[in-house]
N, C-alpha and C. Protein backbone atom coordinates (compact mmCIF):
# COMPACT_ATOMS: atom_id res chain seq x y z
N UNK A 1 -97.68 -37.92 -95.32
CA UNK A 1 -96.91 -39.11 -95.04
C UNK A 1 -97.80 -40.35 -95.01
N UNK A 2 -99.32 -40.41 -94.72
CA UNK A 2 -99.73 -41.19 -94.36
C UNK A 2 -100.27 -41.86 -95.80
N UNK A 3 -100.66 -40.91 -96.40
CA UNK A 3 -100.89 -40.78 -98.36
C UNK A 3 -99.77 -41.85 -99.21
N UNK A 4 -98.38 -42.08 -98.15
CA UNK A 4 -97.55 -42.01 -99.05
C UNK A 4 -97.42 -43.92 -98.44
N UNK A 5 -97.61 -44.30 -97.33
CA UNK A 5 -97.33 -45.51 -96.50
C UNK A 5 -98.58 -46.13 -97.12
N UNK A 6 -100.02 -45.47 -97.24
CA UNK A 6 -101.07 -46.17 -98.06
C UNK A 6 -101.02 -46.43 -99.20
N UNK A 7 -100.75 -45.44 -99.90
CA UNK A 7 -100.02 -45.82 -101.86
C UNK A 7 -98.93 -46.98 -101.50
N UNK A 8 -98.08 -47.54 -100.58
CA UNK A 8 -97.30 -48.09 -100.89
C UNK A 8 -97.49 -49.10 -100.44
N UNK A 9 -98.19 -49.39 -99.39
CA UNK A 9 -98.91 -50.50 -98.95
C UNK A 9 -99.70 -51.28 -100.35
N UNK A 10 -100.65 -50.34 -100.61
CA UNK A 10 -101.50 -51.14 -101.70
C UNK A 10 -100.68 -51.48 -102.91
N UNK A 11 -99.67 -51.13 -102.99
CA UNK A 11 -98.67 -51.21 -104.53
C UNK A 11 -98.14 -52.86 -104.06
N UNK A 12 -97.61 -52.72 -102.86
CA UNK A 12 -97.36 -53.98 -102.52
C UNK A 12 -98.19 -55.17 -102.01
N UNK A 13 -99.48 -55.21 -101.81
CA UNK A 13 -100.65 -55.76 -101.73
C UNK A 13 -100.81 -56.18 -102.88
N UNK A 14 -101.12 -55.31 -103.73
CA UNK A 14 -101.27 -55.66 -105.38
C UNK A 14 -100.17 -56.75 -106.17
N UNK A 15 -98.98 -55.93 -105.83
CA UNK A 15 -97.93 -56.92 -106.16
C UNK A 15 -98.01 -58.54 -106.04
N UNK A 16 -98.12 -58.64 -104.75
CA UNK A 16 -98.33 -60.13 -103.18
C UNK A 16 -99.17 -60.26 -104.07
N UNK A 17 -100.27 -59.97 -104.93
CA UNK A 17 -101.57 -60.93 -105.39
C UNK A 17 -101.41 -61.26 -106.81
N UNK A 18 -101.03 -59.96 -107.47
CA UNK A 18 -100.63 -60.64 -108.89
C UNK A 18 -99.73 -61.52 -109.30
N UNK A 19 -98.73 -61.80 -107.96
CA UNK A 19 -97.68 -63.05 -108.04
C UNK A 19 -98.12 -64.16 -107.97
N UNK A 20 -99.42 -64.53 -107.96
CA UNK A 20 -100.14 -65.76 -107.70
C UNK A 20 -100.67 -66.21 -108.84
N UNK A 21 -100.75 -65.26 -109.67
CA UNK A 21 -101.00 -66.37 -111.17
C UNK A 21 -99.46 -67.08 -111.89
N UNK A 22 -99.68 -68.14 -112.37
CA UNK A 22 -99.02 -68.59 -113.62
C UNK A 22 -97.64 -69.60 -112.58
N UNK A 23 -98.27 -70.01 -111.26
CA UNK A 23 -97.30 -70.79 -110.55
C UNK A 23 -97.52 -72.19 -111.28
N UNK A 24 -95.92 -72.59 -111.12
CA UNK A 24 -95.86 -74.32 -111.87
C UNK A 24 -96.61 -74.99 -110.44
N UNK A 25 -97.16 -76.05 -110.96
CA UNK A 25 -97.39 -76.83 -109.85
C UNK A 25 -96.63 -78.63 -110.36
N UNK A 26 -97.30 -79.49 -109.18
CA UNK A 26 -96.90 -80.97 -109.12
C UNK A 26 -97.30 -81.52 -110.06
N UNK A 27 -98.33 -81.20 -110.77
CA UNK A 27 -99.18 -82.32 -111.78
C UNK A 27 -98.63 -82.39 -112.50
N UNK A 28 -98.98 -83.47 -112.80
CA UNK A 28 -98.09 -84.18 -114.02
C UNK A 28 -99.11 -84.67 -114.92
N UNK A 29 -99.07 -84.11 -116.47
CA UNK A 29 -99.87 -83.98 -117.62
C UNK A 29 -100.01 -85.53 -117.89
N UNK A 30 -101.39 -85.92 -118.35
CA UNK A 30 -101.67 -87.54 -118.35
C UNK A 30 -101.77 -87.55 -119.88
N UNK A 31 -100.69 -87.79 -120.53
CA UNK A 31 -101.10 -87.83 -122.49
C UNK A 31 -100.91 -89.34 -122.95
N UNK A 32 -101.03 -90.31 -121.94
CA UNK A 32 -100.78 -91.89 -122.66
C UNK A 32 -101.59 -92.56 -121.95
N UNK A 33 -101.57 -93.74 -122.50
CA UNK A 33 -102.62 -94.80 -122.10
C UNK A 33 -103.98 -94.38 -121.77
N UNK A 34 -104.57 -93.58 -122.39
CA UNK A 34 -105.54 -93.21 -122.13
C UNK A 34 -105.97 -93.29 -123.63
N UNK A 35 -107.51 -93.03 -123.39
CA UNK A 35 -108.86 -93.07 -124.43
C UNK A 35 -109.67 -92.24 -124.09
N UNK A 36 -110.53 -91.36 -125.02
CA UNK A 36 -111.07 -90.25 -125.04
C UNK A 36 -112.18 -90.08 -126.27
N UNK A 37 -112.98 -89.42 -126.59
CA UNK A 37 -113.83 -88.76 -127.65
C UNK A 37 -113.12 -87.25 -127.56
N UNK A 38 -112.57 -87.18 -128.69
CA UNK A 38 -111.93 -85.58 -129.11
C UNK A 38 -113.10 -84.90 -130.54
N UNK A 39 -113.97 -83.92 -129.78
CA UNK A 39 -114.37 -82.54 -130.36
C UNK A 39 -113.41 -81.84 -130.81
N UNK A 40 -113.10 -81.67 -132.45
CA UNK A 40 -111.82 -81.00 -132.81
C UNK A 40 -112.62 -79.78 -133.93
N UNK A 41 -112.06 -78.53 -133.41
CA UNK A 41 -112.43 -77.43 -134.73
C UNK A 41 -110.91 -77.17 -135.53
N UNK A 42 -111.01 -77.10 -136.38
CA UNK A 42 -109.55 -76.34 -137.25
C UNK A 42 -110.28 -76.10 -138.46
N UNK A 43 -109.78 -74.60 -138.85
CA UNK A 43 -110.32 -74.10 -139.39
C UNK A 43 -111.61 -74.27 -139.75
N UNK A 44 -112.29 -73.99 -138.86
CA UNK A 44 -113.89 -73.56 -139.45
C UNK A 44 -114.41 -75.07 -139.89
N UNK A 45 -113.60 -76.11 -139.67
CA UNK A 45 -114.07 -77.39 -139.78
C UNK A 45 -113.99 -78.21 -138.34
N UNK A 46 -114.82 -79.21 -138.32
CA UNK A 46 -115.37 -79.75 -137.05
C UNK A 46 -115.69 -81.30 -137.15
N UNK A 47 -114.82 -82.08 -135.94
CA UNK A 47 -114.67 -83.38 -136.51
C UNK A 47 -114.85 -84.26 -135.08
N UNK A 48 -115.64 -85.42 -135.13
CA UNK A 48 -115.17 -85.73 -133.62
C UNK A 48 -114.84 -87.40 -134.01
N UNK A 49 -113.64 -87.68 -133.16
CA UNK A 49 -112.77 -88.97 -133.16
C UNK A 49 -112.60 -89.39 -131.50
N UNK A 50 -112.96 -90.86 -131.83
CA UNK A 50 -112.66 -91.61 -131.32
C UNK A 50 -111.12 -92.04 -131.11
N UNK A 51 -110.53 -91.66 -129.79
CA UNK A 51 -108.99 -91.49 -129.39
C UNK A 51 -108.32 -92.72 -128.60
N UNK A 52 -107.83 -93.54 -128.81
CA UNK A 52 -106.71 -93.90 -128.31
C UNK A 52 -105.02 -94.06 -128.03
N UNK A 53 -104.60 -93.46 -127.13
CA UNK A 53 -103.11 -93.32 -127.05
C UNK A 53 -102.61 -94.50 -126.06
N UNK A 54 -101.79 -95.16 -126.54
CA UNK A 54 -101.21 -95.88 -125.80
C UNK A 54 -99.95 -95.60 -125.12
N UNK A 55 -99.78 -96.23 -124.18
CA UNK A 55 -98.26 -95.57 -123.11
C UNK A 55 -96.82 -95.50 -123.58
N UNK A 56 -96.95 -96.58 -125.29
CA UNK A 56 -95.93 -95.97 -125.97
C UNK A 56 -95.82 -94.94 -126.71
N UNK A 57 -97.11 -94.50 -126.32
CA UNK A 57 -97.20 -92.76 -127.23
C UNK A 57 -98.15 -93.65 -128.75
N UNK A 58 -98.04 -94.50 -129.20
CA UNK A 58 -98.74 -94.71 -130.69
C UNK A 58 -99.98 -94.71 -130.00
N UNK A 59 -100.44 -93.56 -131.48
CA UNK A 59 -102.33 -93.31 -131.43
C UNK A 59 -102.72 -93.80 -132.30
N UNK A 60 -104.23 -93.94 -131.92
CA UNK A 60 -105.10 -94.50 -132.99
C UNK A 60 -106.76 -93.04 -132.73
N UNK A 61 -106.47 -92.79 -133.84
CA UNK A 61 -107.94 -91.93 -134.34
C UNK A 61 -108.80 -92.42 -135.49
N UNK A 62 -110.03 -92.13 -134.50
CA UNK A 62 -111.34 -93.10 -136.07
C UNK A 62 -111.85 -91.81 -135.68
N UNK A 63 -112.17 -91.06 -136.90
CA UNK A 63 -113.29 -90.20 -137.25
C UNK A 63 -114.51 -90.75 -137.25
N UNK A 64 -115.48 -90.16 -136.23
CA UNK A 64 -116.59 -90.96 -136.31
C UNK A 64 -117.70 -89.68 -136.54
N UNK A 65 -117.18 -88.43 -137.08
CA UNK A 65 -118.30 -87.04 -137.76
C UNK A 65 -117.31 -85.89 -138.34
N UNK A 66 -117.83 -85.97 -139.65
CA UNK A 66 -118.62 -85.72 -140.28
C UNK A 66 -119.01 -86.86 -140.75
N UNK A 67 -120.42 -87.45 -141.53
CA UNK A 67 -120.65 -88.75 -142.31
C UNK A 67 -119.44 -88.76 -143.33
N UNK A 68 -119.62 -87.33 -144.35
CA UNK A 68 -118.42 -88.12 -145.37
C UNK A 68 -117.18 -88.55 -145.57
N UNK A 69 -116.59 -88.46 -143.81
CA UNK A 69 -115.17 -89.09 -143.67
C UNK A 69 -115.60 -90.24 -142.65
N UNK A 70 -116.63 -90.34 -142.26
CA UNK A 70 -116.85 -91.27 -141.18
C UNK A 70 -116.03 -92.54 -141.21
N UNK A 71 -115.20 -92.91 -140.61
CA UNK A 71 -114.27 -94.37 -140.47
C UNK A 71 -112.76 -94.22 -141.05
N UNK A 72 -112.72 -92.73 -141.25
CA UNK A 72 -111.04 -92.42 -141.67
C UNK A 72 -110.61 -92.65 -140.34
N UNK A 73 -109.51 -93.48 -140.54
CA UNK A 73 -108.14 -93.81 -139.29
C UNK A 73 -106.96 -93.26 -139.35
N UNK A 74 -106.32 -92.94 -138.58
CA UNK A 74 -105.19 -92.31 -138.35
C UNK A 74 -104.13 -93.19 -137.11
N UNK A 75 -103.34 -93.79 -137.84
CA UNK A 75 -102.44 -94.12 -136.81
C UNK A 75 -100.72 -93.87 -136.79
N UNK A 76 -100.32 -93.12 -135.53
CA UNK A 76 -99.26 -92.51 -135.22
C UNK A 76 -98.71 -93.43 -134.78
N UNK A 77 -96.87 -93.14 -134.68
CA UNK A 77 -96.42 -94.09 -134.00
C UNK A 77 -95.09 -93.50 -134.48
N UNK A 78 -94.46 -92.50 -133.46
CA UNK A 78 -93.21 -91.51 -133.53
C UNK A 78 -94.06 -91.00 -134.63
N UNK A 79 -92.90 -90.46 -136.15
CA UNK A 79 -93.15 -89.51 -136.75
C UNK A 79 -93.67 -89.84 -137.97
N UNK A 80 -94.68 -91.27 -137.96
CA UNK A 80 -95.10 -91.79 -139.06
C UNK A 80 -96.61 -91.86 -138.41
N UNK A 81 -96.81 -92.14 -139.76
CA UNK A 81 -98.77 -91.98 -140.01
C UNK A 81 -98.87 -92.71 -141.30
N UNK A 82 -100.17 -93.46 -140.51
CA UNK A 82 -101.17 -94.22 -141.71
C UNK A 82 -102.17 -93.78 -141.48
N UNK A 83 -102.39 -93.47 -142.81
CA UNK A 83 -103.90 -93.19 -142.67
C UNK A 83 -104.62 -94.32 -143.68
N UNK A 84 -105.89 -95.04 -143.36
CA UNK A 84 -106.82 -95.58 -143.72
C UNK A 84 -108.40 -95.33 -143.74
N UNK A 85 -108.96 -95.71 -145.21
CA UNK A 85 -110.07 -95.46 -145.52
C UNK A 85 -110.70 -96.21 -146.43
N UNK A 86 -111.65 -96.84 -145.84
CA UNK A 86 -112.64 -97.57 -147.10
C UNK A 86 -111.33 -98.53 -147.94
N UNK A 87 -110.88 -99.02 -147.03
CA UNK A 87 -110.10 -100.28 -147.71
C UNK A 87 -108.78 -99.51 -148.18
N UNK A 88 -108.45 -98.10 -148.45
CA UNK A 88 -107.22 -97.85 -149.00
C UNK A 88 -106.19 -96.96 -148.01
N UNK A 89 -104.88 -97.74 -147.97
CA UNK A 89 -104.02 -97.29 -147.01
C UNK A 89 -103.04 -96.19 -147.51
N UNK A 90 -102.25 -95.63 -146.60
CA UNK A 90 -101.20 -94.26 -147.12
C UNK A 90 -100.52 -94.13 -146.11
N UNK A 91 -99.24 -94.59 -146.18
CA UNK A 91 -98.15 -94.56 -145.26
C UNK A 91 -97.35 -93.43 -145.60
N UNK A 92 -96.92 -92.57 -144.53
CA UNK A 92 -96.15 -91.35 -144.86
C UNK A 92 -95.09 -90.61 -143.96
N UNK A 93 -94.55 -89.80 -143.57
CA UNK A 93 -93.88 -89.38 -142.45
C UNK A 93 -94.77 -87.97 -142.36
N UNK A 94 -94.73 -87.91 -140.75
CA UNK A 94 -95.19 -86.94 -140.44
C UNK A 94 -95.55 -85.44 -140.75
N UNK A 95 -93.88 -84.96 -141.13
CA UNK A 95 -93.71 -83.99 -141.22
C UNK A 95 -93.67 -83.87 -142.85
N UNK A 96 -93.90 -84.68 -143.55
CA UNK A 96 -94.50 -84.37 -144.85
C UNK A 96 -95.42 -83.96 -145.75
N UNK A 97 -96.55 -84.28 -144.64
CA UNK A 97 -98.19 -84.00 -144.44
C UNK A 97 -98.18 -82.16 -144.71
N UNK A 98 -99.57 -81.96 -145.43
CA UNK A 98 -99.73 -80.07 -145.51
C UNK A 98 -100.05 -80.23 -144.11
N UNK A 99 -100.22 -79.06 -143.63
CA UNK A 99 -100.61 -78.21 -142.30
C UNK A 99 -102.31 -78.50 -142.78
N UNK A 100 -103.07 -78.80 -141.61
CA UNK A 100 -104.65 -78.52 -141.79
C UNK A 100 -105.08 -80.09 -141.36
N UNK A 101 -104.66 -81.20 -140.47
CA UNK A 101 -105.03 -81.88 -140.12
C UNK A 101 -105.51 -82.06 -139.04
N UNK A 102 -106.76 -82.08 -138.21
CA UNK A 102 -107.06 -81.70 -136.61
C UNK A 102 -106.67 -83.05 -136.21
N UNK A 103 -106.43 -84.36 -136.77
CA UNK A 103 -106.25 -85.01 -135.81
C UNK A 103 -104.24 -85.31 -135.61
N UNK A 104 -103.61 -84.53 -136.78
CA UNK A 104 -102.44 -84.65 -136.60
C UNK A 104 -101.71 -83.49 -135.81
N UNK A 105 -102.80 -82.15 -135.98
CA UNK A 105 -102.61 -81.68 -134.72
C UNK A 105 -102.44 -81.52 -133.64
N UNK A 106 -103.57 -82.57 -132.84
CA UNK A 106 -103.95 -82.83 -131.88
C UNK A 106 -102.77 -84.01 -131.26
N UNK A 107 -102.25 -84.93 -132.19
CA UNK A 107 -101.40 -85.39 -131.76
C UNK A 107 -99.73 -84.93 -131.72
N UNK A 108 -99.56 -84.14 -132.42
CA UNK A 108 -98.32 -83.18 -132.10
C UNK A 108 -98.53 -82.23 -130.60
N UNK A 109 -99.36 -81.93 -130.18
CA UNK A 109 -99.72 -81.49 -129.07
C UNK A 109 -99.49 -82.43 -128.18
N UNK A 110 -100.11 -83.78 -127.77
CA UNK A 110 -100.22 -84.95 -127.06
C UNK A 110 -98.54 -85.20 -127.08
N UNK A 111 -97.79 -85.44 -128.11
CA UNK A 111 -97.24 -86.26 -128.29
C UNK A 111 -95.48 -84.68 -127.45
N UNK A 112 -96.09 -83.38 -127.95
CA UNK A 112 -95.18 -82.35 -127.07
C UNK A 112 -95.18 -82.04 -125.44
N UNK A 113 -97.05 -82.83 -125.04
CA UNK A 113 -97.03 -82.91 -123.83
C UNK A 113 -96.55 -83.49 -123.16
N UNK A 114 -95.93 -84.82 -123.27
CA UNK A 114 -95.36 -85.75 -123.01
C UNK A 114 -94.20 -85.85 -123.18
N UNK A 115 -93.31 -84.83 -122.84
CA UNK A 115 -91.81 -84.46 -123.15
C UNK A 115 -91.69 -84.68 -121.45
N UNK A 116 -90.37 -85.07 -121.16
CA UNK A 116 -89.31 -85.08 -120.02
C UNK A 116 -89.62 -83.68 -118.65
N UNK A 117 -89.57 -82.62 -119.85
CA UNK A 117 -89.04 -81.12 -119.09
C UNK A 117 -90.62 -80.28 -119.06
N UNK A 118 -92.04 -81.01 -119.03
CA UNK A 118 -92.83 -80.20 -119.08
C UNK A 118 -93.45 -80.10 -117.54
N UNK A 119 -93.64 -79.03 -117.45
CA UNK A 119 -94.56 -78.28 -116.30
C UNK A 119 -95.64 -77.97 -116.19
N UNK A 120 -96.64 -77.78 -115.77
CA UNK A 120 -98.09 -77.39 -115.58
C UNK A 120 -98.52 -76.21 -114.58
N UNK A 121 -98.92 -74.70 -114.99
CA UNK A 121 -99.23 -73.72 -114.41
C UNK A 121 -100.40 -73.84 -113.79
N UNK A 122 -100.27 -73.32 -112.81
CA UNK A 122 -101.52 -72.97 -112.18
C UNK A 122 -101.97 -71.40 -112.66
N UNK A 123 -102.87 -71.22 -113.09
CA UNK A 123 -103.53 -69.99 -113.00
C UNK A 123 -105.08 -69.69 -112.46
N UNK A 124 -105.31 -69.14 -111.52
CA UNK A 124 -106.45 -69.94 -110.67
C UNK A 124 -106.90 -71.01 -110.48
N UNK A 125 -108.33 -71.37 -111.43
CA UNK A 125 -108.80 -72.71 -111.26
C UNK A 125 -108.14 -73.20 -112.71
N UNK A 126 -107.37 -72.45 -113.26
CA UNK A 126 -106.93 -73.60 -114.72
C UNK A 126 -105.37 -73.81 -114.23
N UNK A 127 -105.51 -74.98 -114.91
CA UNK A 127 -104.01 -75.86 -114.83
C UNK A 127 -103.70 -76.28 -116.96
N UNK A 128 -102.47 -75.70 -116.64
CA UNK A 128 -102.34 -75.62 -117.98
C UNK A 128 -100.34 -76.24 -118.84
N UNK A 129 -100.51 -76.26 -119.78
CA UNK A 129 -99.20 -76.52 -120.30
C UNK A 129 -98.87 -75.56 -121.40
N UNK A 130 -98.31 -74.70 -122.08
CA UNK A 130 -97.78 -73.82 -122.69
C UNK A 130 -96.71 -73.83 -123.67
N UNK A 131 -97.14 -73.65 -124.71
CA UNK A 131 -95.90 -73.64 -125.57
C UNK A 131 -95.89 -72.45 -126.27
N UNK A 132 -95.06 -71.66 -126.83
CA UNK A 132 -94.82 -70.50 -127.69
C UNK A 132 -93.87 -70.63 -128.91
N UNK A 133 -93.70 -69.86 -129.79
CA UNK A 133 -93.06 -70.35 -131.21
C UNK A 133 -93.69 -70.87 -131.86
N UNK A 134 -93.06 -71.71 -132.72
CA UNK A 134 -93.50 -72.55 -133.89
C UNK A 134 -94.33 -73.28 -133.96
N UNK A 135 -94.22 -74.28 -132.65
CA UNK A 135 -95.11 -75.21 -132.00
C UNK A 135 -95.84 -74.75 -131.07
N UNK A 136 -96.90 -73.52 -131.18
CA UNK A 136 -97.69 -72.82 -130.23
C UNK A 136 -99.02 -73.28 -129.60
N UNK A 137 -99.24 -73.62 -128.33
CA UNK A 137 -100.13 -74.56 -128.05
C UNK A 137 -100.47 -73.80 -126.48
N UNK A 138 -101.71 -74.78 -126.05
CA UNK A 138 -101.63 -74.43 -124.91
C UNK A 138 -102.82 -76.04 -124.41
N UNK A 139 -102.50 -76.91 -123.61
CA UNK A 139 -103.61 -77.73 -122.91
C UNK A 139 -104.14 -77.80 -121.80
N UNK A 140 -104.75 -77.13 -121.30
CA UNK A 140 -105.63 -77.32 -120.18
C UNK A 140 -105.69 -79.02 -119.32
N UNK A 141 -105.53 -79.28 -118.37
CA UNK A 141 -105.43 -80.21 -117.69
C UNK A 141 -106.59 -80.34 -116.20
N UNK A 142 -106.96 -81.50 -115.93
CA UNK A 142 -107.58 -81.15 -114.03
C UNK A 142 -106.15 -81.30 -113.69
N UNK A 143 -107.21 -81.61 -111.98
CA UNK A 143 -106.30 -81.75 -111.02
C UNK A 143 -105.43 -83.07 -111.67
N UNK A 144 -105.70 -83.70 -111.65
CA UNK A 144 -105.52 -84.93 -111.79
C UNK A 144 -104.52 -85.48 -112.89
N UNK A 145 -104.50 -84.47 -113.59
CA UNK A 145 -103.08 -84.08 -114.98
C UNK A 145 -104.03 -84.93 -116.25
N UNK A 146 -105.40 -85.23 -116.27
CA UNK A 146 -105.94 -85.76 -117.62
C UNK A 146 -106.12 -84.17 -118.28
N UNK A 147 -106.30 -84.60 -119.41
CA UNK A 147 -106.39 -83.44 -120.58
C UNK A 147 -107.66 -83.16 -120.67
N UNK A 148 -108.10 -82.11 -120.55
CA UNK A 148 -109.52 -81.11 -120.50
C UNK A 148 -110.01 -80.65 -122.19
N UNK A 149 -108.80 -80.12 -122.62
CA UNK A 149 -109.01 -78.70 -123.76
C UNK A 149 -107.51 -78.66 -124.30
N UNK A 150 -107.57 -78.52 -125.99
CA UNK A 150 -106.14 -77.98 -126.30
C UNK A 150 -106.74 -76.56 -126.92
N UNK A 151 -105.95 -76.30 -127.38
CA UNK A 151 -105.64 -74.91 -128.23
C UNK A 151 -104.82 -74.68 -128.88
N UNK A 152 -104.56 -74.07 -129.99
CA UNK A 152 -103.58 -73.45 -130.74
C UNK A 152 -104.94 -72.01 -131.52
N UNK A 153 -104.40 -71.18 -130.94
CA UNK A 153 -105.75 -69.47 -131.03
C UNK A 153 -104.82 -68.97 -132.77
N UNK A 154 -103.54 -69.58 -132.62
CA UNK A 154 -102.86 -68.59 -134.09
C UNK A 154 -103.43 -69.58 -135.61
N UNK A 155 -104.00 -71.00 -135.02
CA UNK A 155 -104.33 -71.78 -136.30
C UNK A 155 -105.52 -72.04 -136.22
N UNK A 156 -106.45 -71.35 -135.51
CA UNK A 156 -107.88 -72.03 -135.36
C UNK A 156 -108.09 -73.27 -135.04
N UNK A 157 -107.06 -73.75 -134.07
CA UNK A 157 -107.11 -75.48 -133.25
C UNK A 157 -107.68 -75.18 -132.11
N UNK A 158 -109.28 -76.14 -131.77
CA UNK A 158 -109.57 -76.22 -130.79
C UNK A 158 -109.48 -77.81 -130.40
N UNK A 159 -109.54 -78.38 -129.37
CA UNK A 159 -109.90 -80.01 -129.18
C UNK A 159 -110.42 -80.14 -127.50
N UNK A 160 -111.86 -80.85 -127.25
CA UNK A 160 -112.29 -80.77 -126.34
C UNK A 160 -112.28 -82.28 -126.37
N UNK A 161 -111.85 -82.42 -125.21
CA UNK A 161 -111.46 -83.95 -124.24
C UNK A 161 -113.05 -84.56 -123.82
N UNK A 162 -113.76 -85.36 -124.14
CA UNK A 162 -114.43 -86.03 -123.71
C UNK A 162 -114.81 -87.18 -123.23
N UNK A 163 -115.22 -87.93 -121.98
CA UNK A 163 -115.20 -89.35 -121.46
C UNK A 163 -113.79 -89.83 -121.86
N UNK A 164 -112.72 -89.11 -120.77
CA UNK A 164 -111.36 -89.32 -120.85
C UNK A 164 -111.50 -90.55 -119.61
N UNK A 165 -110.34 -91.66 -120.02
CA UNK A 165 -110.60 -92.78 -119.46
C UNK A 165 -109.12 -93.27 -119.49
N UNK A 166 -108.44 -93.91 -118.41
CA UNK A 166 -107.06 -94.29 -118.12
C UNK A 166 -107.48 -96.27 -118.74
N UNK A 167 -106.54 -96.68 -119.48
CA UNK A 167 -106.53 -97.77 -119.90
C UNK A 167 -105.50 -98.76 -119.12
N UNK A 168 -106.48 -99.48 -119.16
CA UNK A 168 -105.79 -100.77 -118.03
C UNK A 168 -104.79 -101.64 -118.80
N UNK A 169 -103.72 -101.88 -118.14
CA UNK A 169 -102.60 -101.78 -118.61
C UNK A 169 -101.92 -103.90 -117.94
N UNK A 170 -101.66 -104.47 -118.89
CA UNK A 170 -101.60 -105.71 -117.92
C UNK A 170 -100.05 -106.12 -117.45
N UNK A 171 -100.18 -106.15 -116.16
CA UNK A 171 -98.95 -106.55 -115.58
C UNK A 171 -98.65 -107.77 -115.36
């Protein structure tokens, strides 16, 4: 009997602890008005841009590595994009673009974080946002709801948040 109150004790001990991952918490994901240096891998390529998002959601990305794209721009604004280079422009809609862009990636992510209905998990020390399907993602957040790290593991999207900075805003 006593075999049987200890097996069941620890079943429910175990239980009580594994219920503690993957709780939503308060934070609230910071994807606007902010500026950043984004470390981006996709596919086996590696790029780092100079980020600004503004609080209406329109971004601005300057590739500032590799040298031979150095000063390509990217600017969002809803589901349009310009891109500029060395004097020549290309206006387009979003979703017209091939798949394989890290910085249009990165802003379909930003731009899904920043939805109405999103939540942020706690799973120990990571705080995170989650998506599954089509649009499969995942961003890492602090306390503080600025953006750490994205991911997408099914397309080879990585993007690491660097000297993330809240932009002063004039009232």
């Amino acid at each position: 009997m006593k075999k049987v109150i200890s097996v069941a004790l620890l079943i429910l001990i175990t239980l009580a602890l594994g219920g503690c991952s993957g709780k939503k918490t308060d934070i609230s994901p910071v994807t606007r008005g902010i500026s950043f240096t984004a470390w981006l891998t996709y596919y086996n390529e590696c790029y780092e841009a100079e980020v600004m998002i503004a609080e209406s959601g329109a971004a601005n990305f300057q590739i500032t590595s590799p040298d031979t794209i150095k000063g390509l721009t990217f600017r969002f604004e809803g589901d349009s994009v310009t891109a500029e280079y060395l004097g020549l422009e290309y206006k387009t809609d979003l979703h017209s673009l091939p798949e394989g862009n890290a910085c249009i990636r990165l802003y379909e992510i930003l731009k899904d974080a920043s939805g109405e209905e999103i939540s942020v998990t706690a799973d120990g020390d990571d705080y995170y946002i989650s998506r599954d399907g089509e649009n499969r993602y995942r961003l890492y957040v602090g306390a503080t709801g600025l953006p750490i790290k994205a991911e997408d593991t099914s397309k080879g999207f990585t993007a690491v948040f660097k000297n993330v900075t809240i932009q002063k805003t004039d009232s």
